[in-house]
Protein backbone atom coordinates (compact mmCIF):
# COMPACT_ATOMS: atom_id res chain seq x y z
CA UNK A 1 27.09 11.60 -29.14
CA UNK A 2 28.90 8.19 -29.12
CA UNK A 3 27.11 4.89 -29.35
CA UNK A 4 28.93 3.84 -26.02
CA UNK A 5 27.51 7.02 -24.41
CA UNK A 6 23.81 5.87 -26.21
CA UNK A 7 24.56 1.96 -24.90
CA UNK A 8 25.21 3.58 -21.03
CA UNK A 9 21.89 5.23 -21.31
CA UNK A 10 19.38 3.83 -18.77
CA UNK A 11 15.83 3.95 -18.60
CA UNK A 12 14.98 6.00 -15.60
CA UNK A 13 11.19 6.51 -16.06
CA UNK A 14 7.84 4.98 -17.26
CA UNK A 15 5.64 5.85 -19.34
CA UNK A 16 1.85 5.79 -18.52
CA UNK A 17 1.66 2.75 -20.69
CA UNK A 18 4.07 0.42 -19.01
CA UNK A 19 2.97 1.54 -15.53
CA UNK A 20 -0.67 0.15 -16.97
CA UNK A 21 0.73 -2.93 -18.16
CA UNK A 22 2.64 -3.48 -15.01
CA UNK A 23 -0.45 -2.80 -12.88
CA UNK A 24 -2.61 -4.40 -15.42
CA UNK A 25 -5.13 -1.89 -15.53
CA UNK A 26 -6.05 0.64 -18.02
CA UNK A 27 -4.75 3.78 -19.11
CA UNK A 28 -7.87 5.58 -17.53
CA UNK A 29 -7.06 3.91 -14.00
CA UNK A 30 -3.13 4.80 -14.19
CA UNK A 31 -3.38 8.16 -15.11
CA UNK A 32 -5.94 8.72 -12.19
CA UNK A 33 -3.72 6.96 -10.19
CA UNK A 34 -1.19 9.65 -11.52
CA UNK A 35 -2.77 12.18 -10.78
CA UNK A 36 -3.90 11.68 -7.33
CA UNK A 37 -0.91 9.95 -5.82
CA UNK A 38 1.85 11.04 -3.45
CA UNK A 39 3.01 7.32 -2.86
CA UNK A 40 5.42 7.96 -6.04
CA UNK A 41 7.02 10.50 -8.15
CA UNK A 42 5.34 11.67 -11.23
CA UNK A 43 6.88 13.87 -13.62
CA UNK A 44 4.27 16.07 -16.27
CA UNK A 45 5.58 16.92 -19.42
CA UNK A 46 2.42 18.33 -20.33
CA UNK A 47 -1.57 17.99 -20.40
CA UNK A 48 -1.57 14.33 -20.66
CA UNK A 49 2.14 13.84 -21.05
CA UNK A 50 3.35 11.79 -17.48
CA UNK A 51 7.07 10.21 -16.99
CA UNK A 52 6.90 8.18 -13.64
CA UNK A 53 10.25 8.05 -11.63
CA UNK A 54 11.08 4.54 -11.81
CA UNK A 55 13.03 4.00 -8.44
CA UNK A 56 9.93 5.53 -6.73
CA UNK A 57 7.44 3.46 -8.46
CA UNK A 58 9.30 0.49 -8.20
CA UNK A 59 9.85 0.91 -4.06
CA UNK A 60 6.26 1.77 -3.72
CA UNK A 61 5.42 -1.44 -6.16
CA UNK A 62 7.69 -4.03 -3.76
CA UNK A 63 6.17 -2.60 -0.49
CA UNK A 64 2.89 -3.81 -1.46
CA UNK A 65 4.16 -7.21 -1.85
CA UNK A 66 5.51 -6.79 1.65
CA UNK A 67 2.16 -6.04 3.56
C-alpha cells in the first residue's frame, strides 16, 4: 500500500472512547448507551469491542442540538 492511498484514508468510525469523551460521560454510560440504542449505528467487533458509524452518530449528535 502507498502512503497516498494511507494519507486518503478517513476515519469512518469511533471508538467507545471518543464517543465518551464527546458525550462526556464514562465508558460505563457509552457502552450502555451502545448497547441499547437504535438512534445510531453500532458496529461489534466482539464482546466488548464496539466501532460506532460516525455519519450516524454524528446526525443523531446535531439533532439534539436542534430540539
Amino acid at each position: 500500500m502507498s502512503d497516498q492511498n494511507c494519507s486518503n484514508n478517513v476515519q469512518r468510525t469511533y471508538t467507545v472512547e471518543q464517543i465518551s469523551k464527546i458525550l462526556g460521560v464514562s465508558l460505563r454510560k457509552t457502552y450502555y448507551l451502545c448497547e441499547h440504542t437504535t438512534d445510531f449505528k453500532v458496529i461489534r467487533l466482539g464482546k466488548r469491542c464496539l466501532r460506532i458509524h460516525k455519519e450516524s452518530f454524528d446526525s443523531w449528535f446535531n439533532a439534539l442540538d436542534q430540539s
